[in-house]
C-alpha atoms as a PDB file:
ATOM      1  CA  UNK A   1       0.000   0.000   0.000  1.00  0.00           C
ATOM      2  CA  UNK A   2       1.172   3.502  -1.198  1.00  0.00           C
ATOM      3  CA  UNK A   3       2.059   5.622   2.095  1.00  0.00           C
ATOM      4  CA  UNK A   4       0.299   8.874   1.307  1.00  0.00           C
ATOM      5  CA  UNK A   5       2.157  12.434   2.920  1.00  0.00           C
ATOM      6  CA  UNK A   6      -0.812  14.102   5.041  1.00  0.00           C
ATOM      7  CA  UNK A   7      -1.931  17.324   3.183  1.00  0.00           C
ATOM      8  CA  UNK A   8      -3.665  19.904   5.440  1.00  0.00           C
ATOM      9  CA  UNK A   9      -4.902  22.991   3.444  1.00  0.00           C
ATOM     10  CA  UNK A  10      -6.493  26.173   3.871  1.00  0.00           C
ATOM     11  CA  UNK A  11      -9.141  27.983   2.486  1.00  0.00           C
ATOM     12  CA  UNK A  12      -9.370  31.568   3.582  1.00  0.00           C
ATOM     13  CA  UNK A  13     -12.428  32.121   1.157  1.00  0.00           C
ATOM     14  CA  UNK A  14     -13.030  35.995   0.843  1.00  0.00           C
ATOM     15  CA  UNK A  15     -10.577  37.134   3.883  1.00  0.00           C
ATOM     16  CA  UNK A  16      -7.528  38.292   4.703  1.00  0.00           C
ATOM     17  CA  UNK A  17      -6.229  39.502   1.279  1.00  0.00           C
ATOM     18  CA  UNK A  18      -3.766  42.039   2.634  1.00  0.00           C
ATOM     19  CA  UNK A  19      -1.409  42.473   5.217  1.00  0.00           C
ATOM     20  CA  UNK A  20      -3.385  40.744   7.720  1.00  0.00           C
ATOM     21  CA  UNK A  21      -3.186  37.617   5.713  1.00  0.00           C
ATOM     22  CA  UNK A  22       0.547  38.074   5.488  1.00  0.00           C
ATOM     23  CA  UNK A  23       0.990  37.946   9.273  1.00  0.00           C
ATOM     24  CA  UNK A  24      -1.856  34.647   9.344  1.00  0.00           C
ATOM     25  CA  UNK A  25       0.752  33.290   6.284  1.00  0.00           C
ATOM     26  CA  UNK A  26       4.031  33.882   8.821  1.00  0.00           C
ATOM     27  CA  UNK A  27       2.310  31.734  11.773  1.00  0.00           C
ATOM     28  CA  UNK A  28       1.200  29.102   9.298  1.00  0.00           C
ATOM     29  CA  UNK A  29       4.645  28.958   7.732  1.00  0.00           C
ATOM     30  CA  UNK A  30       6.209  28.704  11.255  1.00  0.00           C
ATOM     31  CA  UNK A  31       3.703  25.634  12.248  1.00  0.00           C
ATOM     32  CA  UNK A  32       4.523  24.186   9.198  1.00  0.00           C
ATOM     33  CA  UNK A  33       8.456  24.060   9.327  1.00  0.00           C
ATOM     34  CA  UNK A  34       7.404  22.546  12.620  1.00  0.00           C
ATOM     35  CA  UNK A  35       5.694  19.343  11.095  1.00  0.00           C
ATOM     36  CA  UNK A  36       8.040  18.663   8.037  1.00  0.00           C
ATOM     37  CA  UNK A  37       6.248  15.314   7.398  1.00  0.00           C
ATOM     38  CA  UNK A  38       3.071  17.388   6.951  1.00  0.00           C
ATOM     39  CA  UNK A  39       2.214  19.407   3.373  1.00  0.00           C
ATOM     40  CA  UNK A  40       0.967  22.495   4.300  1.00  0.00           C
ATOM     41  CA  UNK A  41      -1.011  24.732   1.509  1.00  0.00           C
ATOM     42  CA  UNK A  42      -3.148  27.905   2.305  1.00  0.00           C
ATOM     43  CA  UNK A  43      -5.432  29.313  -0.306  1.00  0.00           C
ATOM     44  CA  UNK A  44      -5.339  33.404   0.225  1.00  0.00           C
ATOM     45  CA  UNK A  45      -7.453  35.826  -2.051  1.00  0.00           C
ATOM     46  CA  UNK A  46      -5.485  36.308  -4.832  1.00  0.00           C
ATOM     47  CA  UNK A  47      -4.663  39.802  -4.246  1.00  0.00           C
ATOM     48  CA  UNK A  48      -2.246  37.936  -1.651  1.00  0.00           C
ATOM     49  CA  UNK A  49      -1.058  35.003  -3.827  1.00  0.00           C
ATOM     50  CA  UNK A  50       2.718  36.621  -4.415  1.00  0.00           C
ATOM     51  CA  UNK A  51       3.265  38.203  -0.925  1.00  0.00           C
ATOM     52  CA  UNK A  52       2.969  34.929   0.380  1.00  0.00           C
ATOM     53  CA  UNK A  53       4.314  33.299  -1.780  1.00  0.00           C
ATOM     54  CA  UNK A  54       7.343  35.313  -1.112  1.00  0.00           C
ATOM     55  CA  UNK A  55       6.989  34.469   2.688  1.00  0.00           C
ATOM     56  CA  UNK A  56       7.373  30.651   1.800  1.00  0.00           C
ATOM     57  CA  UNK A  57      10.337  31.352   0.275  1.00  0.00           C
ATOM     58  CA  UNK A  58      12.138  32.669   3.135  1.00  0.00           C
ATOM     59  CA  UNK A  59      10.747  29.670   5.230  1.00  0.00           C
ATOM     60  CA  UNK A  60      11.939  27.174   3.270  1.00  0.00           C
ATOM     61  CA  UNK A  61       9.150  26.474   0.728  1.00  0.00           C
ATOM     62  CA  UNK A  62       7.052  24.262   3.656  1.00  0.00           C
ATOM     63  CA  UNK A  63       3.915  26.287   3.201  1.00  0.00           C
ATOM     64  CA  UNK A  64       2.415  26.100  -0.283  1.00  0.00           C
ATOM     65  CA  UNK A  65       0.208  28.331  -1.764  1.00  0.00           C
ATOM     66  CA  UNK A  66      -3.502  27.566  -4.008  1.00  0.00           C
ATOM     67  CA  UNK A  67      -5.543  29.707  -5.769  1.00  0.00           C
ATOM     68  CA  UNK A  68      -9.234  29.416  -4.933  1.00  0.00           C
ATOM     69  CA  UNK A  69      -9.968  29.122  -8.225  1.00  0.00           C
ATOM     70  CA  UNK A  70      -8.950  29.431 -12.469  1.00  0.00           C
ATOM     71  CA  UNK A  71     -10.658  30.089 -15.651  1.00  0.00           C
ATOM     72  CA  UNK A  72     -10.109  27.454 -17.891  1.00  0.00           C
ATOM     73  CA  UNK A  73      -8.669  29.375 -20.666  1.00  0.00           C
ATOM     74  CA  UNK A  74      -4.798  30.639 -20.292  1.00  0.00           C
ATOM     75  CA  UNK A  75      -5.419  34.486 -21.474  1.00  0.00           C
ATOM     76  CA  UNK A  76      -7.627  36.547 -22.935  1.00  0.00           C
ATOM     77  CA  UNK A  77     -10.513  39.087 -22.619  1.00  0.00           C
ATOM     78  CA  UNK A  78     -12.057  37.572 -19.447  1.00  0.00           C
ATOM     79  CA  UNK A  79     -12.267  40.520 -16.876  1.00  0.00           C
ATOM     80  CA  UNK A  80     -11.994  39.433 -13.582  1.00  0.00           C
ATOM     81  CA  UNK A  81     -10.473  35.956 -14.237  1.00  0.00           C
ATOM     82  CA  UNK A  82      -7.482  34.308 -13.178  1.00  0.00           C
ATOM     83  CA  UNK A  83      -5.915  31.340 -15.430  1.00  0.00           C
ATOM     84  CA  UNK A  84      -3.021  29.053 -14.694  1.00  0.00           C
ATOM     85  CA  UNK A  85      -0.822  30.397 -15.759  1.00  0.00           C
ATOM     86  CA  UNK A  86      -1.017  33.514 -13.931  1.00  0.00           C
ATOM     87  CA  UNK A  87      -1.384  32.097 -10.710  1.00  0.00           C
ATOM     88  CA  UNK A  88       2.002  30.065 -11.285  1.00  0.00           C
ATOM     89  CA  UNK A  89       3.476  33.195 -12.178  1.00  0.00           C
ATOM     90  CA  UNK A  90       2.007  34.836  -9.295  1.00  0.00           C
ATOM     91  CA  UNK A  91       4.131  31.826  -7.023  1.00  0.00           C
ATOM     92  CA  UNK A  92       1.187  29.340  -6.655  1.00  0.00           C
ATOM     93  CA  UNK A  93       1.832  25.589  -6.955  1.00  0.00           C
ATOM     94  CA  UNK A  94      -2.151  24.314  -6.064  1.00  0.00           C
ATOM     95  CA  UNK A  95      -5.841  25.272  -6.550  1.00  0.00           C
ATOM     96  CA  UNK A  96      -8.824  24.576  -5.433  1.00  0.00           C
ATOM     97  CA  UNK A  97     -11.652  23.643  -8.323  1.00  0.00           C
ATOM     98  CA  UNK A  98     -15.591  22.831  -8.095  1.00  0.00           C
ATOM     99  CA  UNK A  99     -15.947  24.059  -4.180  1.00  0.00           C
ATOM    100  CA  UNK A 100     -19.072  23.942  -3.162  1.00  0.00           C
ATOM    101  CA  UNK A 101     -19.766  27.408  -3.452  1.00  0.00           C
ATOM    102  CA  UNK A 102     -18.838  27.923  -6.837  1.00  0.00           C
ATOM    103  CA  UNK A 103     -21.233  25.132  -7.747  1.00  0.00           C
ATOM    104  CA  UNK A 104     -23.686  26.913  -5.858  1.00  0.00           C
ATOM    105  CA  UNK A 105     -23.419  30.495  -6.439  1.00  0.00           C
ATOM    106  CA  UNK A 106     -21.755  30.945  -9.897  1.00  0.00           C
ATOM    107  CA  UNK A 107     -23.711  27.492 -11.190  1.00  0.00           C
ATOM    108  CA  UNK A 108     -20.517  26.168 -11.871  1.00  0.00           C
ATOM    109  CA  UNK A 109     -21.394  22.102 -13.770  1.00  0.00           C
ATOM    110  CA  UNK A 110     -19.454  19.188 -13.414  1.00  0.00           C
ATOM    111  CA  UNK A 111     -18.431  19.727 -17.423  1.00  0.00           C
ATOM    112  CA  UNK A 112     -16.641  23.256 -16.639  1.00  0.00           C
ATOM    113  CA  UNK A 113     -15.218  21.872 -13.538  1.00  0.00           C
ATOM    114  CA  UNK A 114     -13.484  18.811 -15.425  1.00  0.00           C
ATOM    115  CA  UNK A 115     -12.287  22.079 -17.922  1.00  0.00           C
ATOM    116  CA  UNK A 116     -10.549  23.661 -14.653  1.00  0.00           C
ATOM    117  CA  UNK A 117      -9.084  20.477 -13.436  1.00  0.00           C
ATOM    118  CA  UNK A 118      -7.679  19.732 -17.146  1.00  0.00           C
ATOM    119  CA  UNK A 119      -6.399  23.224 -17.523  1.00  0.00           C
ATOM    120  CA  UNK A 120      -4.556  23.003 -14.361  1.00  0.00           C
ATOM    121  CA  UNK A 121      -2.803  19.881 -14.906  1.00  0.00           C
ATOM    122  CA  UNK A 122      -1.739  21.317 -18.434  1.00  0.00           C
ATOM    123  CA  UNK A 123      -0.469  24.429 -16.512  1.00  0.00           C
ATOM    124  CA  UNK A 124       1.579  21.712 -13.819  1.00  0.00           C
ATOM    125  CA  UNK A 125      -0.867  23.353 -11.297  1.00  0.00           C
ATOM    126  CA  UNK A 126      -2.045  20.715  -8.728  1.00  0.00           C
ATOM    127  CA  UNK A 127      -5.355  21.023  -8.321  1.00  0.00           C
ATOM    128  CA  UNK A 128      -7.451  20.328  -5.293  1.00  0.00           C
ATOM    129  CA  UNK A 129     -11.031  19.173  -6.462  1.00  0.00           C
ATOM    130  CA  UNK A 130     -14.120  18.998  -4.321  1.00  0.00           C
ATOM    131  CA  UNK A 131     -17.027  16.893  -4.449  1.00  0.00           C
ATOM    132  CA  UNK A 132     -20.224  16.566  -2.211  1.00  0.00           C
ATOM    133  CA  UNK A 133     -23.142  15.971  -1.563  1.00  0.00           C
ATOM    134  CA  UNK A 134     -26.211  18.532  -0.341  1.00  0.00           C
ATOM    135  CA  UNK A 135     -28.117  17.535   2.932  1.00  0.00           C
ATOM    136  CA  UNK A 136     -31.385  16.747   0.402  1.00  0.00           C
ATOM    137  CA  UNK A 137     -28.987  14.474  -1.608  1.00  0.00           C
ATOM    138  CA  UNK A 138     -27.887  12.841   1.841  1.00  0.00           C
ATOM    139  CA  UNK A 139     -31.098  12.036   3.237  1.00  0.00           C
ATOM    140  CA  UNK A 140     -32.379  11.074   0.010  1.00  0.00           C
ATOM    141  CA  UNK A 141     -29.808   8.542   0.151  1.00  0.00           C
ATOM    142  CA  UNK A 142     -28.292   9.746  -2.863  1.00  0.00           C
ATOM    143  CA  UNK A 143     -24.640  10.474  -1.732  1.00  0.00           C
ATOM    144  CA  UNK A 144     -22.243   8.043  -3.108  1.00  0.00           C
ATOM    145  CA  UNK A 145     -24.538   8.802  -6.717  1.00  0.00           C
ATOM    146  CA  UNK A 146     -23.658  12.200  -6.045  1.00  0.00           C
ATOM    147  CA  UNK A 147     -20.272  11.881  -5.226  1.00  0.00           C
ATOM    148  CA  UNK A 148     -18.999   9.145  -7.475  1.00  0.00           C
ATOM    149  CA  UNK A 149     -21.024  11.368 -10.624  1.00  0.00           C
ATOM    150  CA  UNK A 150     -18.881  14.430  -9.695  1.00  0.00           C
ATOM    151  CA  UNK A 151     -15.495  12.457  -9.428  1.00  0.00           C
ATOM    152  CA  UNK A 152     -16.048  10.798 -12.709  1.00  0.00           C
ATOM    153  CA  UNK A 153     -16.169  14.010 -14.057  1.00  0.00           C
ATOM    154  CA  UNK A 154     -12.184  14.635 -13.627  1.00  0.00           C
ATOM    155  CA  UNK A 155     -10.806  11.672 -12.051  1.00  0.00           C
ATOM    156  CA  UNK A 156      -9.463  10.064 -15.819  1.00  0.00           C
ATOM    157  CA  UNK A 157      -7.245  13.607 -16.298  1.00  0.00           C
ATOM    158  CA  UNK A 158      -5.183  12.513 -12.548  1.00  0.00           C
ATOM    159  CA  UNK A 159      -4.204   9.477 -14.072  1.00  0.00           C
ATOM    160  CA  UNK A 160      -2.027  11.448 -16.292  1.00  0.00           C
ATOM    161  CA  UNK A 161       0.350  11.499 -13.121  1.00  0.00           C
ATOM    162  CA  UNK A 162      -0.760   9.637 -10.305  1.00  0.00           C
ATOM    163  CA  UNK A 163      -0.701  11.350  -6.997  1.00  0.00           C
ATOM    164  CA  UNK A 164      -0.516  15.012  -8.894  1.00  0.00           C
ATOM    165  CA  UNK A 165      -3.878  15.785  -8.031  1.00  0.00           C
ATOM    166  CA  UNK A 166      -5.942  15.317  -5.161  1.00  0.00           C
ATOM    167  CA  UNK A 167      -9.434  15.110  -4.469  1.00  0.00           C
ATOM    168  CA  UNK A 168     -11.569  16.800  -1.528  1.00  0.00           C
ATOM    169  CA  UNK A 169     -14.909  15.330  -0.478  1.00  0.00           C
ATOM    170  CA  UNK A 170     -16.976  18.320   1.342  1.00  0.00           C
ATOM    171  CA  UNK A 171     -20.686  17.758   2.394  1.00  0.00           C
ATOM    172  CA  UNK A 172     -21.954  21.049   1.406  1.00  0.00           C
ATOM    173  CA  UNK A 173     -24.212  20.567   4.840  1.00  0.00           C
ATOM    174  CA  UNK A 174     -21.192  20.727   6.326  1.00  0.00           C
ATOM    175  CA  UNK A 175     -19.252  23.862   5.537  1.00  0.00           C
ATOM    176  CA  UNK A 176     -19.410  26.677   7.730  1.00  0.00           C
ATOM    177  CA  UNK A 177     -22.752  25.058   9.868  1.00  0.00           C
ATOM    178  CA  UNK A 178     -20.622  23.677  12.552  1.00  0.00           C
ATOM    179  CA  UNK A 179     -22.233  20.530  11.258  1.00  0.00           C
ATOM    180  CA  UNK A 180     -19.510  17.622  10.959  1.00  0.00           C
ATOM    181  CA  UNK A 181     -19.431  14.606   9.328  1.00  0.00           C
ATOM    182  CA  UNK A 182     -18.991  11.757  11.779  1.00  0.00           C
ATOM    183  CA  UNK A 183     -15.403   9.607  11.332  1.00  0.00           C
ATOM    184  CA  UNK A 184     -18.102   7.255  10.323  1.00  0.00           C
ATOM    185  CA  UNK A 185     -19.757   9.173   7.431  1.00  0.00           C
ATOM    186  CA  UNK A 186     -16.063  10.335   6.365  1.00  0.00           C
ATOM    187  CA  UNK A 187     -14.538   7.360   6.192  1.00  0.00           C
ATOM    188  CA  UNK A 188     -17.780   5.983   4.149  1.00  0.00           C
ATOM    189  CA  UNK A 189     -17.764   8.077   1.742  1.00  0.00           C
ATOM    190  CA  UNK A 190     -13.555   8.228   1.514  1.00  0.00           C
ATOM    191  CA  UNK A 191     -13.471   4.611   1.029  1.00  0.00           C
ATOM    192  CA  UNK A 192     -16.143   4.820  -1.485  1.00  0.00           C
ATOM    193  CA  UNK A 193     -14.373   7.271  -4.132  1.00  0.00           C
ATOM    194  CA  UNK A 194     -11.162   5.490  -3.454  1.00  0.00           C
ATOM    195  CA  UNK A 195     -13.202   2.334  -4.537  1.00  0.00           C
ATOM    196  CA  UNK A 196     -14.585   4.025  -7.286  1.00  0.00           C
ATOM    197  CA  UNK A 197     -10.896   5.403  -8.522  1.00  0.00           C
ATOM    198  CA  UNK A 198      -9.262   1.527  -8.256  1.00  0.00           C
ATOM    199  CA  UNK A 199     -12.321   0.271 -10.068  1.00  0.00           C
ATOM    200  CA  UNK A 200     -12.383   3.011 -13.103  1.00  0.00           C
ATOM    201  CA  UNK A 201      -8.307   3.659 -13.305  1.00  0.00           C
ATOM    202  CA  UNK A 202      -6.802   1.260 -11.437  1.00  0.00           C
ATOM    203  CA  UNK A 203      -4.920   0.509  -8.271  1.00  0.00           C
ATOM    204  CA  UNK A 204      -1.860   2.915  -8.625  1.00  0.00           C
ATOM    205  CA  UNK A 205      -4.289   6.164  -8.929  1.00  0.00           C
ATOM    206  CA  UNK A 206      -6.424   5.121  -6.138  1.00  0.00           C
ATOM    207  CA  UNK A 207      -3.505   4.099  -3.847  1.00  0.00           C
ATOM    208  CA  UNK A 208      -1.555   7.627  -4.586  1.00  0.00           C
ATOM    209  CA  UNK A 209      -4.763  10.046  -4.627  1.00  0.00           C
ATOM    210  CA  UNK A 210      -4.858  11.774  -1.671  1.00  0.00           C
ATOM    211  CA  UNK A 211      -8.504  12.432  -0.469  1.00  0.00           C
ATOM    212  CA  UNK A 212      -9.075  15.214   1.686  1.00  0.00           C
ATOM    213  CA  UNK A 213     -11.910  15.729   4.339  1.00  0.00           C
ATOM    214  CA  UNK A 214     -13.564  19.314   4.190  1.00  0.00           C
ATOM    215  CA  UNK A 215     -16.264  20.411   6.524  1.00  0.00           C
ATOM    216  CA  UNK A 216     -16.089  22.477   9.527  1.00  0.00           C
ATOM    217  CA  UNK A 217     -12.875  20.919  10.442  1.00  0.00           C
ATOM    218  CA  UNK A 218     -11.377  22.364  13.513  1.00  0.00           C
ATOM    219  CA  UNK A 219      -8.806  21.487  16.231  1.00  0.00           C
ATOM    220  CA  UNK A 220     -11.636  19.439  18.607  1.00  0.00           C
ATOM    221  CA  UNK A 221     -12.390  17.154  15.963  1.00  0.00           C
ATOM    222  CA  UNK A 222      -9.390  16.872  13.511  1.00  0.00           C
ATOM    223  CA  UNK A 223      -7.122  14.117  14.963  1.00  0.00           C
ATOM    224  CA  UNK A 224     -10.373  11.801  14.587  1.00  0.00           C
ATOM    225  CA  UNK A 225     -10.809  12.541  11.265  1.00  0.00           C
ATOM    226  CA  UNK A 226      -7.862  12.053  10.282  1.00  0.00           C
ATOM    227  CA  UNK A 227      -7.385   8.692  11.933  1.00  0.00           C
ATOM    228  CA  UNK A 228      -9.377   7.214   9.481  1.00  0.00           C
ATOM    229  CA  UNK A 229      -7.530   5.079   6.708  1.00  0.00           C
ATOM    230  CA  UNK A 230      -8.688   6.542   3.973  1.00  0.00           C
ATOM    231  CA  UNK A 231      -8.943  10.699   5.006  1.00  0.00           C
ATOM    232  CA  UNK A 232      -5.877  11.297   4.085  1.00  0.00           C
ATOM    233  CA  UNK A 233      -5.782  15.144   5.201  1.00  0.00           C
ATOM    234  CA  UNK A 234      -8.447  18.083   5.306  1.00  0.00           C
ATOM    235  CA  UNK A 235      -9.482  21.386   3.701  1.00  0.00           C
ATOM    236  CA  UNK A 236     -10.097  23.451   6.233  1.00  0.00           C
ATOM    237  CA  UNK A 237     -12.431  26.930   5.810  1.00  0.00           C
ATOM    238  CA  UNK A 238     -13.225  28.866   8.929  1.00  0.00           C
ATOM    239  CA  UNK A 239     -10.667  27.481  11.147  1.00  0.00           C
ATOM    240  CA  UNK A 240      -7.799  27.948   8.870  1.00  0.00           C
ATOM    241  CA  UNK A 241      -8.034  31.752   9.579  1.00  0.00           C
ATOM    242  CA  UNK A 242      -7.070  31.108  13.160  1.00  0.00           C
ATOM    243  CA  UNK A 243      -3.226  30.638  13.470  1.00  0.00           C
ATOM    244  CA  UNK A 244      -3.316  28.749  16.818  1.00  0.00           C
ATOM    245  CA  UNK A 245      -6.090  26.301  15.860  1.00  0.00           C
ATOM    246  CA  UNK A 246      -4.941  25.571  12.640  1.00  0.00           C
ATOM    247  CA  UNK A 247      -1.791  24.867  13.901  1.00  0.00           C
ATOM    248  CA  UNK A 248      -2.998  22.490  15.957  1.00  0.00           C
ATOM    249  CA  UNK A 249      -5.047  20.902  12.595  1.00  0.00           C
ATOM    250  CA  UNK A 250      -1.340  20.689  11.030  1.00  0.00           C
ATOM    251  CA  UNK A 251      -0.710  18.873  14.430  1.00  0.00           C
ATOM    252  CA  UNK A 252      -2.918  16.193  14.560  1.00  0.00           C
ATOM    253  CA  UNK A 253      -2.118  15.256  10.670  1.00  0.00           C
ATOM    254  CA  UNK A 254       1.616  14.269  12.181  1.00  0.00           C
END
């Protein structure tokens, strides 16, 4: 069995995309050098992308940095956009595709988030893509449907390189409603996509796919989660915005 290197990320959503998140960036960067067998990634605004980026240089490179998000094409007249490209450029190495709240608010399909994952891996930007399920989908018993529809969606473009990419499952009745899965419900659910990757592309992508938990992950409930065999780090929203407790996230992954 492939050992897979925990990966604990962070999404700072619409926060922080100034100096403040350059002082949040130094205490992450300092917890990080502090778990080397950790991968540590935070996801800033974009208007913070290179100052961090930057601050990971002078700490050794431990913290990575995502965007929160691409448009699929590499240039053009697309105001407001960010591509690939630019976000490598701008000292990214990750980003986060198909969060929940893209699908939600900007309507974003499966189809144009299997465009972002492909245009990422053509850029050699590692892309962090979420699925999940709603809470109507869950009690409609409709979850692994759900789930195993989105990842089909992208999963053939990771076997391009094994291990590149990484997939994050996020209830949507989850995020930011202090709602958890249980260890249970994770590790279902975990187990299930990783089934679903062996079964479609083999055993070498499922083994070296890291699947991330994402859903109001914080320091109380973390080391559970992540004892589970198949969760094999988180993406953390809220609590990534607190140095101390996501610290203590980057913590319990070691």
């Amino acid at each position: 069995m492939t050992e897979r290197t925990p990966l604990i990320a962070g999404n700072w959503k619409m926060n922080l995309g100034g100096a403040k998140g350059c002082e949040l960036a130094e205490a992450v960067a300092r917890a990080a050098q502090a778990h080397p067998n950790v991968d540590v990634v935070v996801a800033p605004p974009s208007t913070v992308i290179a100052a961090i980026a930057q601050i990971s240089e002078e700490n050794g490179k431990k913290l990575e940095v995502a965007g929160q998000n691409l448009y699929p094409k590499s240039d053009g007249a697309f105001t407001g956009e960010i591509s690939a490209p630019m976000l490598l450029e701008a000292g990214a190495k990750w980003v986060i595709l198909g969060h929940s709240e893209r699908r939600q608010y900007f309507a974003e399909s499966d189809d144009f988030v299997r465009e972002k994952v492909a245009a990422s891996l053509a850029a050699g930007l590692r892309p962090i893509a979420c699925v999940g399920e709603t809470l109507e989908e869950r009690e409609a018993g409709k979850t692994l449907e759900v789930v195993n529809r989105q990842v089909d969606a992208f999963a053939s473009l990771l076997s391009e390189q094994p291990g590149f990419g990484v997939i994050a499952y996020e209830p949507v009745w989850a995020i930011g409603t202090g709602k958890v899965a249980t260890p249970e419900q994770a590790q279902e659910v975990h187990a299930a996509i990783r089934a679903r990757l062996r079964e479609t592309l083999g055993a070498d992508v499922a083994e070296k796919t890291r699947i991330l938990y994402g859903g109001s992950v914080k320091a109380s409930n973390a080391a559970e989660l992540l004892a589970c065999p198949d969760i094999d780090g988180a993406l953390v929203g809220g609590a990534s915005l607190d140095a101390e407790g996501f610290a203590k996230i980057i913590q319990a992954a070691g």
